[in-house]
Protein backbone atom coordinates (compact mmCIF):
# COMPACT_ATOMS: atom_id res chain seq x y z
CA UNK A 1 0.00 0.00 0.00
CA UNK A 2 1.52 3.20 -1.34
CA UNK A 3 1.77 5.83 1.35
CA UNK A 4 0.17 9.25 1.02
CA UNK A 5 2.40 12.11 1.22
CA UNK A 6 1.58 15.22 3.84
CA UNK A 7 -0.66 17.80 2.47
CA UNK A 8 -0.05 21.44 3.33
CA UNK A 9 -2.98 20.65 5.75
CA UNK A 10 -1.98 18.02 7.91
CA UNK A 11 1.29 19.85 8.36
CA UNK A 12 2.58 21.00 12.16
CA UNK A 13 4.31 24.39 12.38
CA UNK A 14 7.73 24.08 12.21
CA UNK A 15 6.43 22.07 8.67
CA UNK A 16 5.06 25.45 7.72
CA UNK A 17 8.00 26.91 8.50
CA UNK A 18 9.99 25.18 6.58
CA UNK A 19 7.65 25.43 3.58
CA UNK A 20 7.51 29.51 3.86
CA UNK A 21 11.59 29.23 3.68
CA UNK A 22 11.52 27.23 0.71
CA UNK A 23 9.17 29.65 -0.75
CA UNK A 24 11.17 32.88 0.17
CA UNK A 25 8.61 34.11 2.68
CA UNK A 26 9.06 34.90 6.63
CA UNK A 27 8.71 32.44 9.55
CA UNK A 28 5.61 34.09 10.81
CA UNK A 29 3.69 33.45 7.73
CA UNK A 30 3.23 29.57 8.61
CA UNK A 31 1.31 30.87 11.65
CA UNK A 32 -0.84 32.64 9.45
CA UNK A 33 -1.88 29.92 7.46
CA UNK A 34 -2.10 27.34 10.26
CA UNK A 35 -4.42 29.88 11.56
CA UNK A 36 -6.43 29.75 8.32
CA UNK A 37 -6.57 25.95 8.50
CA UNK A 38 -6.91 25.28 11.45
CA UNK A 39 -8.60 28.36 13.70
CA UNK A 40 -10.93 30.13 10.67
CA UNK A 41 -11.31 26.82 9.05
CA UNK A 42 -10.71 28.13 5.60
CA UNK A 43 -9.66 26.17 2.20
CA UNK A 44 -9.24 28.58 -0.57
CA UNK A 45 -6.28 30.18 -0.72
CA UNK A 46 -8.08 33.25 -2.47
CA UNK A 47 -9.69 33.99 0.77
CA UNK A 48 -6.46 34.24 3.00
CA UNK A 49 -6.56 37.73 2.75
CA UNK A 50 -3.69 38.54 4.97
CA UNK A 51 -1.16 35.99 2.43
CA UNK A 52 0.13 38.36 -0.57
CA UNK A 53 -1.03 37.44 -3.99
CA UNK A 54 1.84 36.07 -4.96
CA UNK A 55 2.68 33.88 -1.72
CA UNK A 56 -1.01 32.81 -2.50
CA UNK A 57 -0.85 31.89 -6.18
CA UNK A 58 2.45 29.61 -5.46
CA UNK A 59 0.43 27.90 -2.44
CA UNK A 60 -2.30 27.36 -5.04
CA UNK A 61 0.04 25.53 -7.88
CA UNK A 62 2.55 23.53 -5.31
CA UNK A 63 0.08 22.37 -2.64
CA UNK A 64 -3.57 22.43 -4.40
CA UNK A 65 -6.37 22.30 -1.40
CA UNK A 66 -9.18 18.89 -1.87
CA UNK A 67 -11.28 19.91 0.88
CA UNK A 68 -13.62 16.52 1.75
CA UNK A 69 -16.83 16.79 0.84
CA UNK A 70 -20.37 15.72 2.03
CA UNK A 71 -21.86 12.92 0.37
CA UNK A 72 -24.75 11.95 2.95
CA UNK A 73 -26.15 12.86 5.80
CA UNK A 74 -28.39 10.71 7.81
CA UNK A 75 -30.04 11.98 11.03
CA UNK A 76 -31.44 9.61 13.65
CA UNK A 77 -35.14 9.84 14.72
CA UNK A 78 -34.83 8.62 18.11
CA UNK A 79 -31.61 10.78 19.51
CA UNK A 80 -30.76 12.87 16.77
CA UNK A 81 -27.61 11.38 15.84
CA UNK A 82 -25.91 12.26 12.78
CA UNK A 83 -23.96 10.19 10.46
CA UNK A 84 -21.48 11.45 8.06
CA UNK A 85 -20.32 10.33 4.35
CA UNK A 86 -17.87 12.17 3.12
CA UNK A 87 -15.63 12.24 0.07
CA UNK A 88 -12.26 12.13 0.15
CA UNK A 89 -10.00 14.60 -2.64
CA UNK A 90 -9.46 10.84 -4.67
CA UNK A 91 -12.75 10.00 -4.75
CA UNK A 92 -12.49 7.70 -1.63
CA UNK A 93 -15.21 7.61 0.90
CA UNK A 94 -15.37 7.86 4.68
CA UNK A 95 -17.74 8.09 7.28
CA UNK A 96 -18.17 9.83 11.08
CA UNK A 97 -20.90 9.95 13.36
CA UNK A 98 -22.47 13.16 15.77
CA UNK A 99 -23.59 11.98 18.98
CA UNK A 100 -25.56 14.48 21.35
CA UNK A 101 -25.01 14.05 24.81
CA UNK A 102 -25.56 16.45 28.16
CA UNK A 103 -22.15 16.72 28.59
CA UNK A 104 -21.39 17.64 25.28
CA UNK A 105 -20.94 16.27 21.36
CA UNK A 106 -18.48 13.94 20.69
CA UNK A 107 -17.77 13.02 17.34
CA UNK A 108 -16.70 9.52 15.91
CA UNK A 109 -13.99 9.53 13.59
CA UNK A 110 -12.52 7.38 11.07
CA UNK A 111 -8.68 6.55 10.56
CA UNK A 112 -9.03 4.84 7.70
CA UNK A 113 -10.04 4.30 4.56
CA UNK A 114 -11.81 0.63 4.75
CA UNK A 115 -9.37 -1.72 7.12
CA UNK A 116 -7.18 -4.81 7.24
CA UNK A 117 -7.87 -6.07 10.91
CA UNK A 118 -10.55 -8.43 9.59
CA UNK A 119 -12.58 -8.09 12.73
CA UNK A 120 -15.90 -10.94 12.43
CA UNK A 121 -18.76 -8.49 13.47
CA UNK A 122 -17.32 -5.40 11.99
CA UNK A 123 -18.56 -4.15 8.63
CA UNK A 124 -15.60 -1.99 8.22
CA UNK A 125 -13.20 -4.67 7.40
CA UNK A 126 -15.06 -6.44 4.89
CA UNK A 127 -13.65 -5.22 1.86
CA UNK A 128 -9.96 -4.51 3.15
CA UNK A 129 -7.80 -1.66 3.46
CA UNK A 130 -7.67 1.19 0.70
CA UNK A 131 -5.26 3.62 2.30
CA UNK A 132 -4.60 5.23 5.07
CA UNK A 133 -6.48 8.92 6.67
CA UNK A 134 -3.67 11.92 6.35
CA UNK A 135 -4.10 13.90 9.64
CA UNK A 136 -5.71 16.81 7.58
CA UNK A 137 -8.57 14.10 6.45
CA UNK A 138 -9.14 13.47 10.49
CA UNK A 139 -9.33 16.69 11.21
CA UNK A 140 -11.91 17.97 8.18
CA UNK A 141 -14.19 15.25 9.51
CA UNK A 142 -14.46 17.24 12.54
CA UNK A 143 -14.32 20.40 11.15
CA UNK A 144 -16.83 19.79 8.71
CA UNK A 145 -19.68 18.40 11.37
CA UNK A 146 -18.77 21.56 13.39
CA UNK A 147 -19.79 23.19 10.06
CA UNK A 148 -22.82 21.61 9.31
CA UNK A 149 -24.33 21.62 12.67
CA UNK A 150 -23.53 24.52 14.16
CA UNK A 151 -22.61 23.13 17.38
CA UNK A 152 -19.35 22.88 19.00
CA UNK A 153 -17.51 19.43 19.36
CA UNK A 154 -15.92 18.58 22.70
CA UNK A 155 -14.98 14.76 22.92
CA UNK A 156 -13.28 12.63 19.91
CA UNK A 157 -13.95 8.83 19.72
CA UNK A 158 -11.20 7.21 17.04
CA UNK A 159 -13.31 4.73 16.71
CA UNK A 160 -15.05 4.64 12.86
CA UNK A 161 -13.60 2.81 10.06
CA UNK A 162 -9.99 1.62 10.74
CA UNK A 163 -7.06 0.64 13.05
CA UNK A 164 -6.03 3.68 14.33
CA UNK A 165 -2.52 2.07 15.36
CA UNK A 166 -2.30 0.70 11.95
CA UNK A 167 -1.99 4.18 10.91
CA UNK A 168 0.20 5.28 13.85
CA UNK A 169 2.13 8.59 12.17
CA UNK A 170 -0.88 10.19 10.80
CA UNK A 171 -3.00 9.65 13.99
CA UNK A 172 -0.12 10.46 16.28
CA UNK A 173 0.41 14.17 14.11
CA UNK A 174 -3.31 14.22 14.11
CA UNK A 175 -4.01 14.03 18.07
CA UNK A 176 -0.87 17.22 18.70
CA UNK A 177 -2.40 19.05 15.85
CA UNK A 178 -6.36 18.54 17.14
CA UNK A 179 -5.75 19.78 20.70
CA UNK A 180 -3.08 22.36 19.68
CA UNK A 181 -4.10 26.24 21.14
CA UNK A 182 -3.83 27.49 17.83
CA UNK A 183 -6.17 24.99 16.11
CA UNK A 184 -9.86 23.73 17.39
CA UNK A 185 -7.68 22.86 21.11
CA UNK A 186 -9.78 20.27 21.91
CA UNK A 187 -8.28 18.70 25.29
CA UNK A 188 -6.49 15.06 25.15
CA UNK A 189 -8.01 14.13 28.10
CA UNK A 190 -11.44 14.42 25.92
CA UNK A 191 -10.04 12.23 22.94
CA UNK A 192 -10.02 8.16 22.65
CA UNK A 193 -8.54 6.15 20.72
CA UNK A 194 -9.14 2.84 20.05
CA UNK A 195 -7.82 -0.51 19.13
CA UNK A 196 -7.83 -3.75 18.56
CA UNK A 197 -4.49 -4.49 20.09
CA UNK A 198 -1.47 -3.91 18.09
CA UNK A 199 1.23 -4.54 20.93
CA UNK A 200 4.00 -2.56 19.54
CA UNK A 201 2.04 0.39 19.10
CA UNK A 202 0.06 0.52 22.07
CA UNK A 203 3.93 0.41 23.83
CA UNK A 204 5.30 3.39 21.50
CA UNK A 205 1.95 5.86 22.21
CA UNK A 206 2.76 5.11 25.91
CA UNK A 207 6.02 6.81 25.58
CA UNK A 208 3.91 9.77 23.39
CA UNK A 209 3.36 11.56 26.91
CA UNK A 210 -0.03 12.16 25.69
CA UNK A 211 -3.28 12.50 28.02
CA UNK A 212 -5.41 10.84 25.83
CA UNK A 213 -7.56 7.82 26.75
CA UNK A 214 -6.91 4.10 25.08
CA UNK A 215 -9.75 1.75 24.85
CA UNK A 216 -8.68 -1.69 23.90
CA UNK A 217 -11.08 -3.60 21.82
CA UNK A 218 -11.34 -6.75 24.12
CA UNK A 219 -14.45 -8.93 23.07
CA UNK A 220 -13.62 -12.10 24.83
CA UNK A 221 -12.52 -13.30 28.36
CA UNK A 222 -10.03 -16.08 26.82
CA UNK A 223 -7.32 -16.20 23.83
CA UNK A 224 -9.79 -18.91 22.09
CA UNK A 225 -12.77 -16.88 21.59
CA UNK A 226 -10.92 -13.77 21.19
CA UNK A 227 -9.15 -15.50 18.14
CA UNK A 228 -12.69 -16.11 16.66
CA UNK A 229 -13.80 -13.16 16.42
CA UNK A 230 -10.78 -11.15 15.80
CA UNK A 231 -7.94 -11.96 13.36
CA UNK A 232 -5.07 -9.39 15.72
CA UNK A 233 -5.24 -12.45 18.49
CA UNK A 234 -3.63 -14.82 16.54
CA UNK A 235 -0.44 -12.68 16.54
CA UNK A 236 -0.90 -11.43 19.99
CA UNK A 237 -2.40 -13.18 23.37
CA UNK A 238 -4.55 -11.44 25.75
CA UNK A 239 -1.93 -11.44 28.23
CA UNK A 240 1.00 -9.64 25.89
CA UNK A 241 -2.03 -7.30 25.03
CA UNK A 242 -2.83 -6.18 28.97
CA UNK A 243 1.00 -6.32 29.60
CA UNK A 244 0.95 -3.61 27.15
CA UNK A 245 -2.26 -1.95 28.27
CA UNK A 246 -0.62 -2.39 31.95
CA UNK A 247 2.49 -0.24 30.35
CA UNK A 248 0.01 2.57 29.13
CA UNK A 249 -1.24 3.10 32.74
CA UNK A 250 2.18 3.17 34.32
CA UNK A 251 3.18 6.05 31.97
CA UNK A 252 0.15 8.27 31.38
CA UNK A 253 -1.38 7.75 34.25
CA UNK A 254 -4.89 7.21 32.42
CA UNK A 255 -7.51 4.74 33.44
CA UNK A 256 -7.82 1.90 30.52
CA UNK A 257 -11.38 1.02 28.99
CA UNK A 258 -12.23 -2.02 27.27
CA UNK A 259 -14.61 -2.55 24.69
CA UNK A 260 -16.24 -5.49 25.20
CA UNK A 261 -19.10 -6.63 22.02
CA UNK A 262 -22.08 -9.43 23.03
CA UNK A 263 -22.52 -11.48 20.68
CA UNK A 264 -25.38 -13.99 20.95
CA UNK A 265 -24.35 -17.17 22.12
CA UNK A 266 -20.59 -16.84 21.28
CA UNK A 267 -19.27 -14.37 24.33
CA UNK A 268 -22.29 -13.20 26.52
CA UNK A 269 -22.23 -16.58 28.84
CA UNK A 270 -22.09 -15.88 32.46
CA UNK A 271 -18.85 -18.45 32.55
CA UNK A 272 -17.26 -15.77 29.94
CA UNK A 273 -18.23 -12.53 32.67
CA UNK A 274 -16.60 -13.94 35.56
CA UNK A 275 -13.40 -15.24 33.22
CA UNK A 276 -13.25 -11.21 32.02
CA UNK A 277 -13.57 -10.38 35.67
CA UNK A 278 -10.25 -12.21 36.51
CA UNK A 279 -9.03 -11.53 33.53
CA UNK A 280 -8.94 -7.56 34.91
CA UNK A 281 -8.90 -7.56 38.57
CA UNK A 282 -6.66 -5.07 39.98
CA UNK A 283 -6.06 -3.01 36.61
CA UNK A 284 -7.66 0.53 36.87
CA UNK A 285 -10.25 0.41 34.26
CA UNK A 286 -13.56 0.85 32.88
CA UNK A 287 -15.98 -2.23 30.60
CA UNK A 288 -17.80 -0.61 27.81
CA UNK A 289 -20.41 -3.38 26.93
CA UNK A 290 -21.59 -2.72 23.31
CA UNK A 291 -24.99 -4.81 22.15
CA UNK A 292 -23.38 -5.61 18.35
CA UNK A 293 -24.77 -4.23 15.69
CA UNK A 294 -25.58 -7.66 13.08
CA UNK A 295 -24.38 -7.46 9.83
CA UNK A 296 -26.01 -9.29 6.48
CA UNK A 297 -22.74 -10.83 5.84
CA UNK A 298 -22.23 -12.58 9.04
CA UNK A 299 -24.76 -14.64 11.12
CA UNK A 300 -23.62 -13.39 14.68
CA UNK A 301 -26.74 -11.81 16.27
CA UNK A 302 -27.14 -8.88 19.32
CA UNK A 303 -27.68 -10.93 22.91
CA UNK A 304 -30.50 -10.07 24.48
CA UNK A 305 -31.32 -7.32 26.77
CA UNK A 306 -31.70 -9.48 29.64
CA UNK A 307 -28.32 -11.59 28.83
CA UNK A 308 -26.29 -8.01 28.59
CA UNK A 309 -28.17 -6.83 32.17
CA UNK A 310 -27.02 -10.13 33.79
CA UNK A 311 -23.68 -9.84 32.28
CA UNK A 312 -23.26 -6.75 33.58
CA UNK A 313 -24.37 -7.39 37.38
CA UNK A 314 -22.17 -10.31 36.97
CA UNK A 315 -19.04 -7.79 36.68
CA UNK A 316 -20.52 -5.50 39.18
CA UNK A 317 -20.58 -8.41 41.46
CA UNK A 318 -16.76 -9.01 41.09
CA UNK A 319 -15.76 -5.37 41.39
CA UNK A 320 -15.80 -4.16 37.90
CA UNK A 321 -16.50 -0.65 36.79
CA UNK A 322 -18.87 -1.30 33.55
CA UNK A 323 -21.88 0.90 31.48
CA UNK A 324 -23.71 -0.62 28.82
CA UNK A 325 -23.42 1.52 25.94
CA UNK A 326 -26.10 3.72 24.99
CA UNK A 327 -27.49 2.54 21.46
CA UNK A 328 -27.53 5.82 19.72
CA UNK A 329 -28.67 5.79 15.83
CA UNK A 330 -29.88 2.48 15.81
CA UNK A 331 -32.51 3.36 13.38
CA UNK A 332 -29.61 4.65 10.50
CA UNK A 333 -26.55 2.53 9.24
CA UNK A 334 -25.33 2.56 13.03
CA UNK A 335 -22.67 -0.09 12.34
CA UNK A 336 -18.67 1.24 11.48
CA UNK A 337 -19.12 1.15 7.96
CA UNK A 338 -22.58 0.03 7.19
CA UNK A 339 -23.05 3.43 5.70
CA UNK A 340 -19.95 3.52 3.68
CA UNK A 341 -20.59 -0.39 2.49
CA UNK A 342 -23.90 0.37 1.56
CA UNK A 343 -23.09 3.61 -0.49
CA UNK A 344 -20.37 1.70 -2.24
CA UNK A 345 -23.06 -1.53 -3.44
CA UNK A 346 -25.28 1.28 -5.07
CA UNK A 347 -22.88 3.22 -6.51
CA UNK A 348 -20.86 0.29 -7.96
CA UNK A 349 -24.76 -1.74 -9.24
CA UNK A 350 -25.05 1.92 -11.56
């Protein structure tokens, strides 16, 4: 897979900087047009009215702006939560999702485009990795609901289509540039990112001294169902993933979550509760139990309401700090990557 390079976008600014010297301009002209990016939110050069024509019209022919643009929206009935499709500059597309809480909006993000973790229940996976999200394609998504809504975002989930430690760079430039002052300064300590456990990676982002939350995708008490459903646990046991998870806490600081997805009859058992209970103890962290969203192309169906309550008390019971994930849009494409899979069938059957 052929790697992307930067766009003038997704650039930090000592990037800038270096760009403006290459270009014969002064340092303080990168601030400038980070501040256009990334404060005002603008992408035509034309409108940078503070730029000189010429500075502009040499931005314009070496670093042409794509800005994404919006393909779909859908807008739950029940909560009001928005999903995004968006196209990317090569025609690629992506989706993110608005969810309305009291505390705030937090957006869902994708990393990116389609992925290669081959997750069972997920619907992102199913067709593979395209490419990888530049950090400028991250932030738009944001940018863009901000735009569209009218409302203010507060918390990011990394959690849409793709690994985000799969894409480590991009996300890594992303998360400095996202809660920079002179961007949309979103704190780290309202971002999370999430994964499916790529060891390595979840070792190097501890050393990141970053405040952001990690939320492992767990989805089984043992090695043998977690292999199952997820590809990732073939190359990496549950206990080399929660040494690394362990590692994450010493350095940051920052209580773990786990995301934990019942499936009917394959991980909702009480015997599989109390195993994830021991499988925890003494680690300072939070369950996120997530009823599964089915998918046509796999049989695995949601458990039961009363199956996820008793799994829960069964947690409780042993000590465990656990929610049950509010459903939100479950009357839209609420799956990662329904949306994007179903836009792709239509477009393709033309």
């Amino acid at each position: 897979m052929k790697e992307l390079e930067l766009d003038i976008k997704s650039m930090t600014m000592p990037q800038l900087k270096a760009v403006m010297e290459e270009l014969g301009e002064k340092p303080f002209r990168a601030k400038q047009l980070y501040e256009w990016f990334h404060q005002k939110r603008v992408w035509n050069y034309e409108e940078m009215t503070n730029l000189s024509k010429g500075l502009r019209e040499q931005l314009s022919v070496k670093y042409p702006l794509k800005p994404i643009e919006v393909v779909q929206v859908q807008t739950s009935k029940i909560d009001g939560t928005q999903k995004y499709l968006f196209r990317l500059g090569d025609g690629n597309v992506i989706e993110s999702v608005l969810m309305k809480y009291k505390h705030g909006n937090s957006v869902c993000i994708s990393s990116q485009v389609g992925c290669r973790m081959g997750c069972r229940f997920c619907a992102s996976t199913l067709d593979g990795l395209t490419r990888n999200l530049l950090p400028s394609e991250m932030l738009e998504q944001i940018y863009r609901i901000q735009e569209i809504s009218g409302e203010r975002v507060s918390n990011i989930v990394i959690m849409g289509t793709g690994e985000p430690m799969d894409n480590y760079d991009n996300v890594v430039q992303f998360l400095h540039m996202v809660s920079d002052e002179l961007g949309i300064c979103i704190s780290q300590r309202n971002i999370t990112v999430s994964t499916c456990g790529l060891v390595p990676r979840i070792r190097q982002l501890a050393e990141e001294q970053l405040q952001i939350t990690l939320a492992l995708s767990l989805h089984a008490p043992n090695d043998e169902k977690r292999q199952e459903l997820m590809p990732i646990a073939r190359k990496y046991t549950l206990e080399e993933v929660l040494d690394a998870c362990r590692y994450y806490f010493e350095k940051t600081g920052r209580r773990l979550t786990f995301e934990y997805s019942l499936v009917g009859g394959v991980n909702d058992f009480q015997e599989d509760a109390k195993q994830l209970s021991g499988l925890l103890k003494g680690l300072n962290c939070h369950v996120n139990l997530i009823p599964v969203n089915p998918i046509k192309e796999r049989n695995y169906r949601k458990s039961n309401r009363e199956v996820i309550e008793n799994f829960k008390i069964k947690l409780e019971k042993y000590g465990i700090n656990v929610t049950i994930r509010r459903e939100m849009g479950s009357d839209i494409d609420g799956a990662c990557g329904q949306l994007r899979k179903r836009y792709m069938e239509e477009t393709e059957s033309e």
